[in-house]
PDB file of N, CA and C in Angstrom:
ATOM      1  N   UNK A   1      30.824 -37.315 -60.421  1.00  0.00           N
ATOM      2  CA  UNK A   1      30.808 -38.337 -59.385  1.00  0.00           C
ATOM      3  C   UNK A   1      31.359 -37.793 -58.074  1.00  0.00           C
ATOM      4  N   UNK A   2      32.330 -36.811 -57.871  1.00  0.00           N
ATOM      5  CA  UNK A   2      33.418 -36.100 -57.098  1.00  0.00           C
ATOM      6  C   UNK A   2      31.984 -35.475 -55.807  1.00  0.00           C
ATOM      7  N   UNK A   3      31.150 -34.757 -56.744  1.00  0.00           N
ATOM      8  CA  UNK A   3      29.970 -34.306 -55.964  1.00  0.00           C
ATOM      9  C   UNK A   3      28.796 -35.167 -55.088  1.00  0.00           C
ATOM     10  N   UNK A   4      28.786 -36.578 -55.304  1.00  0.00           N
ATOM     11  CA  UNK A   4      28.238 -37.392 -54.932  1.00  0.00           C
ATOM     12  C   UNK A   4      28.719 -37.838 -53.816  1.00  0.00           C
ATOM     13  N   UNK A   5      29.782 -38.339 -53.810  1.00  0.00           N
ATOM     14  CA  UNK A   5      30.917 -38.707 -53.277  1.00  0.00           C
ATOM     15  C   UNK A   5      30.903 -37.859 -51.810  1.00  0.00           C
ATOM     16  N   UNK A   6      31.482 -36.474 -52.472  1.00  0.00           N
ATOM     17  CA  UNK A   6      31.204 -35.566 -51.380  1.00  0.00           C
ATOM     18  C   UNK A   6      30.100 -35.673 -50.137  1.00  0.00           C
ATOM     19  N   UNK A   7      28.461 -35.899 -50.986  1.00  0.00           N
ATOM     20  CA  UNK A   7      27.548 -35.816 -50.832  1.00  0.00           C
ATOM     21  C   UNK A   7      27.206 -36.832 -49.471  1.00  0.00           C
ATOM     22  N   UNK A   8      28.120 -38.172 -49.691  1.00  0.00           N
ATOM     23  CA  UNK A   8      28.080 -39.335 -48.782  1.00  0.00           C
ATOM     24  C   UNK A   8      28.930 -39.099 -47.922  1.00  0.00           C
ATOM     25  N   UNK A   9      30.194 -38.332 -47.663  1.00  0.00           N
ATOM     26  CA  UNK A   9      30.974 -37.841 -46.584  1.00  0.00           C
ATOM     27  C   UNK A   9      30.372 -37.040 -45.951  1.00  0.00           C
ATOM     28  N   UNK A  10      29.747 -36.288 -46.250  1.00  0.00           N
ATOM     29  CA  UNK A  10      28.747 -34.833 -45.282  1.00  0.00           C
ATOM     30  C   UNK A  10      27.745 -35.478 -44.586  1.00  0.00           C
ATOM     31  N   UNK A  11      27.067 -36.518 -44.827  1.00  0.00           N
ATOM     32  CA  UNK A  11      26.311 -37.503 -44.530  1.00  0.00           C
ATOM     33  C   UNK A  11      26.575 -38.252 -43.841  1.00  0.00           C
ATOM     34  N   UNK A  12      27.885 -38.533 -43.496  1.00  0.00           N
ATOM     35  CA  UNK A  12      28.234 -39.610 -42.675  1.00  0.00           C
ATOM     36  C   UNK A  12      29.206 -38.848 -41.770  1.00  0.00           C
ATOM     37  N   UNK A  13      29.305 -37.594 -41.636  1.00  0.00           N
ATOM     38  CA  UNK A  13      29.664 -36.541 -41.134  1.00  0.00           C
ATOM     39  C   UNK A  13      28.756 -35.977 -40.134  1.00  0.00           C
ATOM     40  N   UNK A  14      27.936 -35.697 -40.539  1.00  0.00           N
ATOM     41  CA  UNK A  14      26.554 -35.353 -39.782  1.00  0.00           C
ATOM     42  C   UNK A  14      25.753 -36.726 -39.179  1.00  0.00           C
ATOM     43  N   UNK A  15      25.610 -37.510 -39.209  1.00  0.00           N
ATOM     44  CA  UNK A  15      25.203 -38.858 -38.945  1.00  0.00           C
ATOM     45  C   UNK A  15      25.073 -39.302 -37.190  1.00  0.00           C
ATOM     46  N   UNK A  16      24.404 -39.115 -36.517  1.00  0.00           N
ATOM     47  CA  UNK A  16      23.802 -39.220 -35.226  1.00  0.00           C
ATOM     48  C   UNK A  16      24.455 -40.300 -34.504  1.00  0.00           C
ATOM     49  N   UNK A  17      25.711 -40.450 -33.409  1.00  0.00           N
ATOM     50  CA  UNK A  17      26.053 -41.599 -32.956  1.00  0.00           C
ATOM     51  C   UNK A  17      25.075 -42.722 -32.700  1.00  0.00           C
ATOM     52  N   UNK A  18      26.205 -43.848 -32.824  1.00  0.00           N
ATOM     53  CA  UNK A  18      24.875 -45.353 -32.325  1.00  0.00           C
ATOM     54  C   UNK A  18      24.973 -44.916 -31.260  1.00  0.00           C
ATOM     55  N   UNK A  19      23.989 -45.925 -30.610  1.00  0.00           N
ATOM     56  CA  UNK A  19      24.133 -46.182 -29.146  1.00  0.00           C
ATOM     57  C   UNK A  19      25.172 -47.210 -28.970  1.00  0.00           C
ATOM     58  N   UNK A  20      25.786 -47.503 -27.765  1.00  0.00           N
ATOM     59  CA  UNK A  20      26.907 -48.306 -27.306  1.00  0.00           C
ATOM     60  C   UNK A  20      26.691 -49.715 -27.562  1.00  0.00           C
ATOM     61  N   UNK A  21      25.398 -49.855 -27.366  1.00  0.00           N
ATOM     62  CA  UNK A  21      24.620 -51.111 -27.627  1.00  0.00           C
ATOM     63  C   UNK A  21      24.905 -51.987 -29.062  1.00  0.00           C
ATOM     64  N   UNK A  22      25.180 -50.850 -29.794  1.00  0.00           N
ATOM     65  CA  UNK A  22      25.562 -51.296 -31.652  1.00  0.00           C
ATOM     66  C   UNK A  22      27.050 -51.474 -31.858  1.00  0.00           C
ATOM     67  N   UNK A  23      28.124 -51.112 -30.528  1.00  0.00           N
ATOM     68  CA  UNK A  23      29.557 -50.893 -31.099  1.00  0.00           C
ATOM     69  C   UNK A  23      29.740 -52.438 -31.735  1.00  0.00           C
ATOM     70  N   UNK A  24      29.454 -53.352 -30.859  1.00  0.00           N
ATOM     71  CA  UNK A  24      30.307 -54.785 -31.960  1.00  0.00           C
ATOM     72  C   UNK A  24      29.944 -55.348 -33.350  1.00  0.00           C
ATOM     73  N   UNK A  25      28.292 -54.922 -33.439  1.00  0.00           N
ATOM     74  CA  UNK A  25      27.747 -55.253 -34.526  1.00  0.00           C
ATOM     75  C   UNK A  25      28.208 -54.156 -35.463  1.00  0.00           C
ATOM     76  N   UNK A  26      28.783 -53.207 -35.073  1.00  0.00           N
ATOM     77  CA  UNK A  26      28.804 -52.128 -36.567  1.00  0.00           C
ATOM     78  C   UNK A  26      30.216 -52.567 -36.450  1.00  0.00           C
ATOM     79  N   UNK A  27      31.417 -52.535 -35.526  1.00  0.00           N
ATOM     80  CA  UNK A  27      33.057 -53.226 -36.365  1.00  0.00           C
ATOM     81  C   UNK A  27      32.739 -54.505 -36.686  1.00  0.00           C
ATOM     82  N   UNK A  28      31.259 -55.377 -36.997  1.00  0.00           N
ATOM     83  CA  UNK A  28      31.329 -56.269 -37.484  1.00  0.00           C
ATOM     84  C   UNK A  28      31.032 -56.115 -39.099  1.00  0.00           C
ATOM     85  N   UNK A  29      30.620 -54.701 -38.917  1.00  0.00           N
ATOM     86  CA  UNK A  29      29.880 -53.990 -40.493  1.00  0.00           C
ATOM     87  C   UNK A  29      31.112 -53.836 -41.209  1.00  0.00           C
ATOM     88  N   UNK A  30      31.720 -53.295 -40.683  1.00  0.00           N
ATOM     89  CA  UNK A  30      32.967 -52.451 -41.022  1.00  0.00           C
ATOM     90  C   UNK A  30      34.165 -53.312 -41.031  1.00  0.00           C
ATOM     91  N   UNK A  31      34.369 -54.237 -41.007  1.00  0.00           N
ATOM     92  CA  UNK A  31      35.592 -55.227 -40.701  1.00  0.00           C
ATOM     93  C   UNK A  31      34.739 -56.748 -41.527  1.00  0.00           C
ATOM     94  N   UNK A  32      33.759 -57.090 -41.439  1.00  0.00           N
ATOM     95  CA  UNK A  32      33.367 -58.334 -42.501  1.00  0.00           C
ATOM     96  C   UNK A  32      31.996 -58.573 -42.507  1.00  0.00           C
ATOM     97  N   UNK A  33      31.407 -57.600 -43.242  1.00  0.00           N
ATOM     98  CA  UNK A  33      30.139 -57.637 -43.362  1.00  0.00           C
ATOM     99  C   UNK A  33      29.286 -58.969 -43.841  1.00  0.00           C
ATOM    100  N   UNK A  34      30.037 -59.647 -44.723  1.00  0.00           N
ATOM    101  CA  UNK A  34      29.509 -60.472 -45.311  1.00  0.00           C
ATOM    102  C   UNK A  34      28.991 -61.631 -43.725  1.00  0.00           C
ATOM    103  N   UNK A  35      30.024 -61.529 -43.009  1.00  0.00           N
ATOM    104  CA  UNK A  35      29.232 -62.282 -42.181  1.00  0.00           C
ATOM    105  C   UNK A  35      28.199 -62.109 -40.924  1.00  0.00           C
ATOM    106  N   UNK A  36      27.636 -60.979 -41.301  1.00  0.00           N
ATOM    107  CA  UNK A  36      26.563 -60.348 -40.864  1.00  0.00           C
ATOM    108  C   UNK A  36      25.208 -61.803 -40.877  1.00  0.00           C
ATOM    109  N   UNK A  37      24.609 -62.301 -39.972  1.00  0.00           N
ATOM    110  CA  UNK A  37      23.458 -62.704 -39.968  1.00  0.00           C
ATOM    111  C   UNK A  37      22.444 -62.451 -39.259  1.00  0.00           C
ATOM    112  N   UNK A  38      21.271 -62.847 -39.211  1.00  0.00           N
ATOM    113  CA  UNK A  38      20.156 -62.365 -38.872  1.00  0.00           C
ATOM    114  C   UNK A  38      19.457 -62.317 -36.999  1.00  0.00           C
ATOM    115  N   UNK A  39      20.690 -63.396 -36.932  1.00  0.00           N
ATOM    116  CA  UNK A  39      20.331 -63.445 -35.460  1.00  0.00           C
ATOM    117  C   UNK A  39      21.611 -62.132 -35.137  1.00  0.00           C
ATOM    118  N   UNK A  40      22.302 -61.498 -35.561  1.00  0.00           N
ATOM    119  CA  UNK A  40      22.934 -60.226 -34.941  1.00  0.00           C
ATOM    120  C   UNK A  40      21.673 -59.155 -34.976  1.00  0.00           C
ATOM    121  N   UNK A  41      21.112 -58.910 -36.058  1.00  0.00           N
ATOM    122  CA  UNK A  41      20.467 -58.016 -35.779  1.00  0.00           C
ATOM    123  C   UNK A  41      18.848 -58.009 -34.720  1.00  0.00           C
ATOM    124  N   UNK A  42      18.567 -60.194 -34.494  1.00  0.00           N
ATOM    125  CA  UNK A  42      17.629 -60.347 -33.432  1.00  0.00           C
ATOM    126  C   UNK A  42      18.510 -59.464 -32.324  1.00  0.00           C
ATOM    127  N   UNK A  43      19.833 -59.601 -32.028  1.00  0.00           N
ATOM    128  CA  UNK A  43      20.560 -59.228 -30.781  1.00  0.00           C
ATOM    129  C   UNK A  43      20.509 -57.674 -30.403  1.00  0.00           C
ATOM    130  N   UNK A  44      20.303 -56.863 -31.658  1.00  0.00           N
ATOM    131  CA  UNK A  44      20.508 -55.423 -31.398  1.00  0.00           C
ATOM    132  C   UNK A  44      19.072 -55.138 -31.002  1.00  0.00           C
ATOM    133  N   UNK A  45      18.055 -56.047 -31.530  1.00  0.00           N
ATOM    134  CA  UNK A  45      16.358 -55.577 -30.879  1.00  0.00           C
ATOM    135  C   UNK A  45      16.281 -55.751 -29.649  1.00  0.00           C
ATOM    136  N   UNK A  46      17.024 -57.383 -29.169  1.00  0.00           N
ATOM    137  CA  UNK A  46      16.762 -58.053 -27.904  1.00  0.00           C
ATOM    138  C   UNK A  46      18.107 -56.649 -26.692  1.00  0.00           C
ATOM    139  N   UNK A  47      18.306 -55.798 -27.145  1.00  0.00           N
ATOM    140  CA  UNK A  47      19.196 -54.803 -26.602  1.00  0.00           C
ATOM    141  C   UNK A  47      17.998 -53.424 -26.606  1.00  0.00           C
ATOM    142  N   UNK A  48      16.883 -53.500 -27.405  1.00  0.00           N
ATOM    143  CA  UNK A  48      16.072 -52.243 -27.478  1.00  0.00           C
ATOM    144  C   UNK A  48      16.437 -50.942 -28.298  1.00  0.00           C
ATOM    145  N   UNK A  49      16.915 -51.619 -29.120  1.00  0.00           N
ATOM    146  CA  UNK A  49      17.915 -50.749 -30.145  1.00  0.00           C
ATOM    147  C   UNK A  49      16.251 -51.241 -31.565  1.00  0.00           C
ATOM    148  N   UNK A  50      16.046 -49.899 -31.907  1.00  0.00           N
ATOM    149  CA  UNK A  50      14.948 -50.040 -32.889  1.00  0.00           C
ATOM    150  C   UNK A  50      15.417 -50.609 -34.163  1.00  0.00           C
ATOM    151  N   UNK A  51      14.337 -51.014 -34.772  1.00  0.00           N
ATOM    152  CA  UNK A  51      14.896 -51.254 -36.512  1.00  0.00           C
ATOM    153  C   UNK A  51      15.039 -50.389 -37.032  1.00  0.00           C
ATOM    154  N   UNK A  52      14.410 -48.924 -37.224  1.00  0.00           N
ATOM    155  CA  UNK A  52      14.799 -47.846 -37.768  1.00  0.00           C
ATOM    156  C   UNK A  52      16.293 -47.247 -37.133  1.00  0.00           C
ATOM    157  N   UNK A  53      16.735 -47.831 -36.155  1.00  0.00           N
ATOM    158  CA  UNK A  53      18.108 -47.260 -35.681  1.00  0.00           C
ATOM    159  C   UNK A  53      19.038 -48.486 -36.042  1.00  0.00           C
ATOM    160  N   UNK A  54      18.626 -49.820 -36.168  1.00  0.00           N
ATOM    161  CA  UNK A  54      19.488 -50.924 -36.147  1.00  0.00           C
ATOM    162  C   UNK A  54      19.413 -50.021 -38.040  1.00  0.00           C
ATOM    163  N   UNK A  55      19.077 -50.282 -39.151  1.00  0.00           N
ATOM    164  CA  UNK A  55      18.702 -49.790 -39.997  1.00  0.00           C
ATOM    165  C   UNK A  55      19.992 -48.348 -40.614  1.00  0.00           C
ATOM    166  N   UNK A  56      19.315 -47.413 -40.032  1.00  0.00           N
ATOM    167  CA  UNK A  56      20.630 -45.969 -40.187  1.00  0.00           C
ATOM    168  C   UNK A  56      21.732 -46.393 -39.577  1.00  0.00           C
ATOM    169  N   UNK A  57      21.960 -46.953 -38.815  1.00  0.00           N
ATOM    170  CA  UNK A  57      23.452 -46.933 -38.451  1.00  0.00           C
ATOM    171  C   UNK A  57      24.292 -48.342 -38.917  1.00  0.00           C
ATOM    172  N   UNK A  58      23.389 -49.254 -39.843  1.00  0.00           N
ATOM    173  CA  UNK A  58      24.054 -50.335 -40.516  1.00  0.00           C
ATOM    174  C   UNK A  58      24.520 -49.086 -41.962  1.00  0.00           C
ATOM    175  N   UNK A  59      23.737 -48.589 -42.292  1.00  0.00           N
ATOM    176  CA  UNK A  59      23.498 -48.050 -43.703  1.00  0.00           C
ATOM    177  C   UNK A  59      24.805 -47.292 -43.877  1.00  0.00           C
ATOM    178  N   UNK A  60      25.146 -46.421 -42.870  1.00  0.00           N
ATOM    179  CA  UNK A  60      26.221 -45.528 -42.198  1.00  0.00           C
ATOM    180  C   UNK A  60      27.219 -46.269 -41.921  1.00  0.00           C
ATOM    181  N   UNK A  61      27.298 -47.150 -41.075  1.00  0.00           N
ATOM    182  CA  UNK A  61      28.982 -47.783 -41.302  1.00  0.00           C
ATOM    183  C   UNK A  61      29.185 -48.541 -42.722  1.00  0.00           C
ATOM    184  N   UNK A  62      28.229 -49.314 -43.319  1.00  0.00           N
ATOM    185  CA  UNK A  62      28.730 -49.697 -44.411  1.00  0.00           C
ATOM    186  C   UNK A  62      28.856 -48.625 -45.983  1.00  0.00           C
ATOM    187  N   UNK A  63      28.510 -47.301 -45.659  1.00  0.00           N
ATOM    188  CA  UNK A  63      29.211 -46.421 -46.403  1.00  0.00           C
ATOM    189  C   UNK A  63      30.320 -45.476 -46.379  1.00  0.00           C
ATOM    190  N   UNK A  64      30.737 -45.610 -44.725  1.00  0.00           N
ATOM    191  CA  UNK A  64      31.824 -45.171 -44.165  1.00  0.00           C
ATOM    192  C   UNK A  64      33.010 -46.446 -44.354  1.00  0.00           C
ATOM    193  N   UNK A  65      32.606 -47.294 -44.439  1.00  0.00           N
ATOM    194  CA  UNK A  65      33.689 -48.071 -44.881  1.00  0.00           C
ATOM    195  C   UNK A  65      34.078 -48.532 -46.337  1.00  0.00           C
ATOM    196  N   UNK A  66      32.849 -48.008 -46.960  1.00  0.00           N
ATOM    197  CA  UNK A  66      33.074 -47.982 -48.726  1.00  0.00           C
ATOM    198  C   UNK A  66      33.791 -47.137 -49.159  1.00  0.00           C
ATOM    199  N   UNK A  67      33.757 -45.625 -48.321  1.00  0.00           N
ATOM    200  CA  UNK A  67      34.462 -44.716 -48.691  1.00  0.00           C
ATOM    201  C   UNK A  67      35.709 -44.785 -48.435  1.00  0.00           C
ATOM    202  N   UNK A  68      35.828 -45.537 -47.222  1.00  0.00           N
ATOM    203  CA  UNK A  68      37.194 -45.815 -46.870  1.00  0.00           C
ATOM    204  C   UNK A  68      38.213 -46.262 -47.772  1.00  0.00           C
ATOM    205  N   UNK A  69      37.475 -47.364 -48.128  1.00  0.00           N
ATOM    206  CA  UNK A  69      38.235 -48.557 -49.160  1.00  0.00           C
ATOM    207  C   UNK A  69      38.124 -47.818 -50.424  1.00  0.00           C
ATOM    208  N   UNK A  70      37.570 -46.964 -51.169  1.00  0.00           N
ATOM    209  CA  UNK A  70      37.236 -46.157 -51.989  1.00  0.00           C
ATOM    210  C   UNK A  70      38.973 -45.203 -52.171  1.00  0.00           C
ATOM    211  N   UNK A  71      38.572 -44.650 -51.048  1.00  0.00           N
ATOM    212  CA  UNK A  71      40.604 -43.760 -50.600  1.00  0.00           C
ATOM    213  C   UNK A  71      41.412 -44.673 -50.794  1.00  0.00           C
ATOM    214  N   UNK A  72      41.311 -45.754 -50.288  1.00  0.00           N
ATOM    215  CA  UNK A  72      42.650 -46.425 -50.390  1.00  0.00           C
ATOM    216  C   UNK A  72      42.980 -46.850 -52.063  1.00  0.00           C
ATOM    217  N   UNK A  73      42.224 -47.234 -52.654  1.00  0.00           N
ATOM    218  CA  UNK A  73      41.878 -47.309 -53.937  1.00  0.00           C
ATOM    219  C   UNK A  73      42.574 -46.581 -54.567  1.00  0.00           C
ATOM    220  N   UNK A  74      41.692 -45.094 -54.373  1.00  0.00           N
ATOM    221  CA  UNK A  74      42.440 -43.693 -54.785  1.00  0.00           C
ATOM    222  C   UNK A  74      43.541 -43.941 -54.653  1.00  0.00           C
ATOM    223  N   UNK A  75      44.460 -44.018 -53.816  1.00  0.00           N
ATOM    224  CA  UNK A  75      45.963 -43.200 -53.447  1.00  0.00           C
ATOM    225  C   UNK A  75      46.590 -44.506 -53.847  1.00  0.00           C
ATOM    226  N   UNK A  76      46.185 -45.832 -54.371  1.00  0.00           N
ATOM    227  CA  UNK A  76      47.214 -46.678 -54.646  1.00  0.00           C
ATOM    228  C   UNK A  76      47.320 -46.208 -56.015  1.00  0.00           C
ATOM    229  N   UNK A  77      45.966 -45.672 -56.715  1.00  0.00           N
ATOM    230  CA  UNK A  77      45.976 -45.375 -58.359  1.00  0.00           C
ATOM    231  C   UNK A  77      47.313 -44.414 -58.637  1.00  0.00           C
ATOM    232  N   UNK A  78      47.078 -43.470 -57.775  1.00  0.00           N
ATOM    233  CA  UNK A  78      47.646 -42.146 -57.859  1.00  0.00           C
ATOM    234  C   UNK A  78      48.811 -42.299 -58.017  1.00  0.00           C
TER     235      UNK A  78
END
């Protein structure tokens, strides 16, 4: 699993900045996703931000913040 794992840090390591246009909607990824709805992501089109970019960079903060919470996990086990 250690290699997988890895696999999603190098990935989100290498991972192409948003545009500025995405900063509130992605600390909205990353801070309470669940309340993500559909008119946020009408807002990132009505900004000219593509679906294939609204798309990778949802995909990317919400595995940068899995991993996050993932560590913290870790080091409380430990």
């Amino acid at each position: 699993m250690s290699d997988a794992i890895d696999e999603l840090r190098e990935l989100g390591a290498t991972a192409t900045p948003a545009p500025a246009a995405m900063d509130a909607y992605l600390a909205k990824v990353h801070e309470r996703a669940y309340t993500v709805v559909d008119r946020d992501v009408e807002e990132m089109k009505e900004a000219r931000v593509s679906e294939d970019e609204i798309f990778e960079h949802t995909i990317a903060a919400a595995m940068a913040e899995g991993l996050r919470r993932l560590e913290c996990a870790e080091a409380v086990i430990r």
